[in-house]
N, C-alpha and C. Protein backbone atom coordinates (compact mmCIF):
# COMPACT_ATOMS: atom_id res chain seq x y z
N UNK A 1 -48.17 108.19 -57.04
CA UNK A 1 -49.29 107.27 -57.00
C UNK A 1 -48.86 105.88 -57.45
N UNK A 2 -48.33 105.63 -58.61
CA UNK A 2 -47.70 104.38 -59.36
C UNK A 2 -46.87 103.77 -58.01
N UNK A 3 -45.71 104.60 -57.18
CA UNK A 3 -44.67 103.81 -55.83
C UNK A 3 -45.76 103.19 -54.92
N UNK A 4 -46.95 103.73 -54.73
CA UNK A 4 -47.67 103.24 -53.68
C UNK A 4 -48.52 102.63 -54.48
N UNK A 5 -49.08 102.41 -55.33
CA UNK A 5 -49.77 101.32 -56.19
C UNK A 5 -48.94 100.15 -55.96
N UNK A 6 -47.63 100.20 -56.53
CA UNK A 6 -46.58 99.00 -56.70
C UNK A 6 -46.52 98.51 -55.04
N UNK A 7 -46.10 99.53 -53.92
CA UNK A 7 -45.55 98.87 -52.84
C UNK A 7 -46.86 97.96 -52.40
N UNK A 8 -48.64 98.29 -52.69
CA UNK A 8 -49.21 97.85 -52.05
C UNK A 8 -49.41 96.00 -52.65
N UNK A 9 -49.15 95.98 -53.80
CA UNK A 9 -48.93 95.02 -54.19
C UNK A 9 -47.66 94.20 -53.67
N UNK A 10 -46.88 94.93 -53.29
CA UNK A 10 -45.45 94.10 -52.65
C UNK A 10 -46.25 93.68 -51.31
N UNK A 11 -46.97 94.03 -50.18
CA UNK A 11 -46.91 94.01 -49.48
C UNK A 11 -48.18 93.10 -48.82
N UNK A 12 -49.27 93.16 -50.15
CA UNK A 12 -50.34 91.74 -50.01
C UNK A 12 -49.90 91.21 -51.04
N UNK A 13 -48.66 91.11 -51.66
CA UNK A 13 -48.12 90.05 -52.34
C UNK A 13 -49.11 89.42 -53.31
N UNK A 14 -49.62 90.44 -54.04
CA UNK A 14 -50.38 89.94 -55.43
C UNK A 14 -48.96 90.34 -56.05
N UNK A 15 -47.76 90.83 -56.42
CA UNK A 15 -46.66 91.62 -57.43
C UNK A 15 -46.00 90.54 -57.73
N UNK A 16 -45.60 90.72 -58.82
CA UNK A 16 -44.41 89.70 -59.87
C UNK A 16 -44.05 88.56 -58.48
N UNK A 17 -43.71 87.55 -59.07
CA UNK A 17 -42.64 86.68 -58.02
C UNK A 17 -41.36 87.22 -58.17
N UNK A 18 -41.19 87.45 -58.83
CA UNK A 18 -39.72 88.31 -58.76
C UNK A 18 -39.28 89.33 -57.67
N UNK A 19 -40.38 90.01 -57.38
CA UNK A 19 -40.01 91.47 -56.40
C UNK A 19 -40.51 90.60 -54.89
N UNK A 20 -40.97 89.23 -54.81
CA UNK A 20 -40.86 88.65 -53.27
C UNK A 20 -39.63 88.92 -52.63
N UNK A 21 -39.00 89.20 -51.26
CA UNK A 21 -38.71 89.24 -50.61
C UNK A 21 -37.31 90.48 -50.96
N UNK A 22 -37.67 91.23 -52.01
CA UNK A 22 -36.96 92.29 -52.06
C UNK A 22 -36.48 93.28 -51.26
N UNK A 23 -37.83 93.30 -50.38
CA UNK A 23 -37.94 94.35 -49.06
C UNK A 23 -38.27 93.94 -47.92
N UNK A 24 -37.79 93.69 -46.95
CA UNK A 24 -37.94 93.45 -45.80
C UNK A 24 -39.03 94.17 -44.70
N UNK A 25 -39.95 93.58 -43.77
CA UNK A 25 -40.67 94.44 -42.75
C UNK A 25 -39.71 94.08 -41.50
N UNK A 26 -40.39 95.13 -40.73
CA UNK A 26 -39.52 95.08 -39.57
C UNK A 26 -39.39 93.98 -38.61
N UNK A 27 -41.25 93.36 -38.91
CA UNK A 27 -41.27 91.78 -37.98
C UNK A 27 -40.83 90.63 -38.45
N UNK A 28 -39.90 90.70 -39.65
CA UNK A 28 -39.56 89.99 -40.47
C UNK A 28 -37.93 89.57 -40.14
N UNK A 29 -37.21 90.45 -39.22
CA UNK A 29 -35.72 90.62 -38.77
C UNK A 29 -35.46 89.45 -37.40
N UNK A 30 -34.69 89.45 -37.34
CA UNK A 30 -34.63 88.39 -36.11
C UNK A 30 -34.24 89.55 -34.84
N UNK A 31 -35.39 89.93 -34.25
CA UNK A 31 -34.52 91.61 -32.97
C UNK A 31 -35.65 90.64 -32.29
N UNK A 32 -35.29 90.76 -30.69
CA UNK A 32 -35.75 90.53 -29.41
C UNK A 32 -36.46 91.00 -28.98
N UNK A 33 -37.28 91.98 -29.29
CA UNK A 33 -37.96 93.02 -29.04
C UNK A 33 -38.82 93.25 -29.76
N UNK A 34 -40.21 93.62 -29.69
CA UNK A 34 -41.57 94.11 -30.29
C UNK A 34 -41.20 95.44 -30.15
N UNK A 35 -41.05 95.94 -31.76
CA UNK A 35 -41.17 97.23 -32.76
C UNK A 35 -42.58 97.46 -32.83
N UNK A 36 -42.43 99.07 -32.74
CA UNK A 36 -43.89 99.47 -32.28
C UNK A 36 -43.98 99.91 -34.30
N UNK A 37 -43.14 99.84 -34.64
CA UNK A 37 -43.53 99.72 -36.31
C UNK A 37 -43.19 98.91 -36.70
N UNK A 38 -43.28 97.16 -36.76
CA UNK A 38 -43.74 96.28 -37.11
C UNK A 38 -44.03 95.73 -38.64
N UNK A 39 -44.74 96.53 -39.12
CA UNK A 39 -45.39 95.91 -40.21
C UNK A 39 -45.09 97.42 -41.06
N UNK A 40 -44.36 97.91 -40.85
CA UNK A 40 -43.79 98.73 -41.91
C UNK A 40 -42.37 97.64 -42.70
N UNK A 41 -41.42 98.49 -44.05
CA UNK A 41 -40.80 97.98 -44.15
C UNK A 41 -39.37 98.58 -44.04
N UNK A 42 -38.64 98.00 -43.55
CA UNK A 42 -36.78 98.05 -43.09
C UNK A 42 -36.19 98.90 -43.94
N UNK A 43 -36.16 100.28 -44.09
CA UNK A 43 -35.22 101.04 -45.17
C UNK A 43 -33.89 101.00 -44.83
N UNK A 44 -32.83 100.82 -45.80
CA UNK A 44 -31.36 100.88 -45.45
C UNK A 44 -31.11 102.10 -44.95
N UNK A 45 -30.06 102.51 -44.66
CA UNK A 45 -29.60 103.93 -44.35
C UNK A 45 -28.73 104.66 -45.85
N UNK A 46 -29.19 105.08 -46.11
CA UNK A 46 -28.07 105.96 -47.17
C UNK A 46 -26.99 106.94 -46.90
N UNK A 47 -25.75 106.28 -47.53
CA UNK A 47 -24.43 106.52 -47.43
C UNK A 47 -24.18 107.64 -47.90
N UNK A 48 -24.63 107.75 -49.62
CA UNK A 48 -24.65 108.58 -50.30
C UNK A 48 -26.09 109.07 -50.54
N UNK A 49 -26.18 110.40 -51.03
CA UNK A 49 -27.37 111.12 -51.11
C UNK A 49 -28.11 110.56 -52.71
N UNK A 50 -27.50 110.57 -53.32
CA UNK A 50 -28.09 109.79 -54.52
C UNK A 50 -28.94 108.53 -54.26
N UNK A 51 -28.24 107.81 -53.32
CA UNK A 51 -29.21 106.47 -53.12
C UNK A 51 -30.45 106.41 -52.70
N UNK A 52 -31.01 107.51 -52.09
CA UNK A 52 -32.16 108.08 -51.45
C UNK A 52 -33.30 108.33 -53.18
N UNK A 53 -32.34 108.45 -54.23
CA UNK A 53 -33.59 108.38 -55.63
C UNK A 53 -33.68 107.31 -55.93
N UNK A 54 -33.03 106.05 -55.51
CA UNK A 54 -33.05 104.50 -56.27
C UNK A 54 -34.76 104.07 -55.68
N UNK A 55 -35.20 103.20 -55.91
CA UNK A 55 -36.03 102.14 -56.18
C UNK A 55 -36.15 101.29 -54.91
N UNK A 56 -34.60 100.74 -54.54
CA UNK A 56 -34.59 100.48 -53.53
C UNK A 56 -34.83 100.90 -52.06
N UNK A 57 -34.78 102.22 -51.96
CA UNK A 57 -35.03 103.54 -50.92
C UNK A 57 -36.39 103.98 -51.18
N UNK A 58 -36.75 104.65 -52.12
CA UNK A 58 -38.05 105.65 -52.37
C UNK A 58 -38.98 104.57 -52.44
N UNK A 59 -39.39 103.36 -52.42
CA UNK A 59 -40.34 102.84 -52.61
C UNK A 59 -40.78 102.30 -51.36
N UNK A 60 -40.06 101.67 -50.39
CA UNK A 60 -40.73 101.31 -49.36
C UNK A 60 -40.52 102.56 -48.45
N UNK A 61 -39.87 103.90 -49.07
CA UNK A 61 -40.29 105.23 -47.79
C UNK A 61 -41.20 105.78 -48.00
N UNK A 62 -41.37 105.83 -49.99
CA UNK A 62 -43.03 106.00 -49.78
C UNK A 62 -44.35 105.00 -48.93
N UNK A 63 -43.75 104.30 -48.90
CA UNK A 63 -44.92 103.33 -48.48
C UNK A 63 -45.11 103.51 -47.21
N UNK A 64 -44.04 103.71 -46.69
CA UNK A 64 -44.01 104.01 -44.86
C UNK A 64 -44.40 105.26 -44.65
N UNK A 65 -44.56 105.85 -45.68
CA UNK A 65 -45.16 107.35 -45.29
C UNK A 65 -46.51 107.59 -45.60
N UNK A 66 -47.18 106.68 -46.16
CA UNK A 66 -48.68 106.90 -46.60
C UNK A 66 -49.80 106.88 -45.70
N UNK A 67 -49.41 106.95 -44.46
CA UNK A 67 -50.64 107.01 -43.25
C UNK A 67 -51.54 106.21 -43.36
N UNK A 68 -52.87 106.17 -43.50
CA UNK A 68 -54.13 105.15 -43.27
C UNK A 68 -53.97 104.13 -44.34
N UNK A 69 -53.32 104.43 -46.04
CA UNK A 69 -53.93 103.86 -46.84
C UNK A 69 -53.30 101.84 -46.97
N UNK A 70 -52.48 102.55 -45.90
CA UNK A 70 -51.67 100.65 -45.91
C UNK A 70 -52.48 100.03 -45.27
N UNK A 71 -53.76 100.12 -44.62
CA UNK A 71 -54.33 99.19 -44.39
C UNK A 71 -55.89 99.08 -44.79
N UNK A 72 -55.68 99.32 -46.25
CA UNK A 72 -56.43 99.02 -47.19
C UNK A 72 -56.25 97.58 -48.17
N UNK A 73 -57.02 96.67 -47.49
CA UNK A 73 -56.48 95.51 -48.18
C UNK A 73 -56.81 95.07 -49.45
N UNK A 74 -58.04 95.28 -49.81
CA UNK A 74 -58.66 95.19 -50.92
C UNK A 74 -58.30 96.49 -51.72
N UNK A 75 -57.94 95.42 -53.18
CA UNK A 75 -57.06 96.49 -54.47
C UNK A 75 -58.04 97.95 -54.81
N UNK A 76 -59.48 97.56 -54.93
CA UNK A 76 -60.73 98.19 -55.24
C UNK A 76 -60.82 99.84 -53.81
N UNK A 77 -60.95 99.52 -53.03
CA UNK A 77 -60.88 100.18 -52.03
C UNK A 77 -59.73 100.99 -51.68
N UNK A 78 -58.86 100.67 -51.66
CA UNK A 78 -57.23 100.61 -51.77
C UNK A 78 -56.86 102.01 -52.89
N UNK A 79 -57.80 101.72 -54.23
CA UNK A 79 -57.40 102.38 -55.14
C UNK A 79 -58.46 103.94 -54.98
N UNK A 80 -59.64 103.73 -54.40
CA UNK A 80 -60.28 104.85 -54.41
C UNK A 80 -59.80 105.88 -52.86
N UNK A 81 -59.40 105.20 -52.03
CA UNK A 81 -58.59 106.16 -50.91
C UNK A 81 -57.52 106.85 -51.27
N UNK A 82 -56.63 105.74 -52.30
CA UNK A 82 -55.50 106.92 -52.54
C UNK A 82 -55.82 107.67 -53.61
N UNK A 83 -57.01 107.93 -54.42
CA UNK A 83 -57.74 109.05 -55.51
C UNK A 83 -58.29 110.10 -54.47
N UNK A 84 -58.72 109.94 -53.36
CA UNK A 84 -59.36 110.84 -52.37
C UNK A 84 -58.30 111.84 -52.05
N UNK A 85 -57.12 110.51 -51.25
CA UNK A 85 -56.33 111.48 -51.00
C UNK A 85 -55.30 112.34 -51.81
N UNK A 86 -55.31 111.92 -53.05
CA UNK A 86 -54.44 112.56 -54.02
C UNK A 86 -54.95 114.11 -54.16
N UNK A 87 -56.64 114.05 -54.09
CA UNK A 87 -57.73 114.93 -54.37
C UNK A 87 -57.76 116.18 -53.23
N UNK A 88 -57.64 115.25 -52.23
CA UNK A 88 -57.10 116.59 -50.71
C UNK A 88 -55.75 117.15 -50.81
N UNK A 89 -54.75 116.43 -51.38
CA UNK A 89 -53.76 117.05 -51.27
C UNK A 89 -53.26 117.86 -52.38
N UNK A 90 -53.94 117.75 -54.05
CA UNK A 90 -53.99 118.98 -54.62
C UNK A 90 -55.24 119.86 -54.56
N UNK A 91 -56.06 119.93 -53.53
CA UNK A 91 -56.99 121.17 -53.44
C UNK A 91 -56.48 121.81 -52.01
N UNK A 92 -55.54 121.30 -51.28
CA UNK A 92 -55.08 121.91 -50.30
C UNK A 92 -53.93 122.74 -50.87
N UNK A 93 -53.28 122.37 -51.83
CA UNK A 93 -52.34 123.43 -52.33
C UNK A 93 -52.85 124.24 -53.02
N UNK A 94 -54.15 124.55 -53.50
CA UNK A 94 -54.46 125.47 -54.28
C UNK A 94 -54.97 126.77 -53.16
């Protein structure tokens, strides 16, 4: 919950000035071509399997993996979709 709290702030850029341009989106690259994922963001490839736990990796793959809630723009709204869905996805494991 906290990776996708943080990324959504990276990504309407209310977060530290510090973490600006940390992570790249895909319409953000200089490619010739319209990416049909766009407005996701650019994960490196990992070399090693460890790098896949850094900060740099797990945070914008969580983010690319969160389905509807990235286009929740407002923080308020934003915050009660991903309580919903936190809520479906531990009563579906029970």
């Amino acid at each position: 919950m906290s990776k996708i709290n943080f990324m959504h702030s990276v990504y309407y850029e209310y977060c530290p000035k510090s973490f600006f341009n940390t992570w790249t989106k895909n319409n953000e690259r200089n490619l010739n071509q319209n990416l049909r994922n766009d407005d996701l963001f650019m994960i490196p490839n990992p070399k090693i399997e460890f790098f896949k736990k850094l900060p740099i990796y797990s945070l914008p793959l969580e983010w690319n993996n969160s389905g509807d809630l990235k286009f929740y723009g407002n923080t308020i709204t934003f915050k009660h979709a991903l309580r919903e869905a936190m809520f479906e996805e531990v009563s579906g494991e029970i």
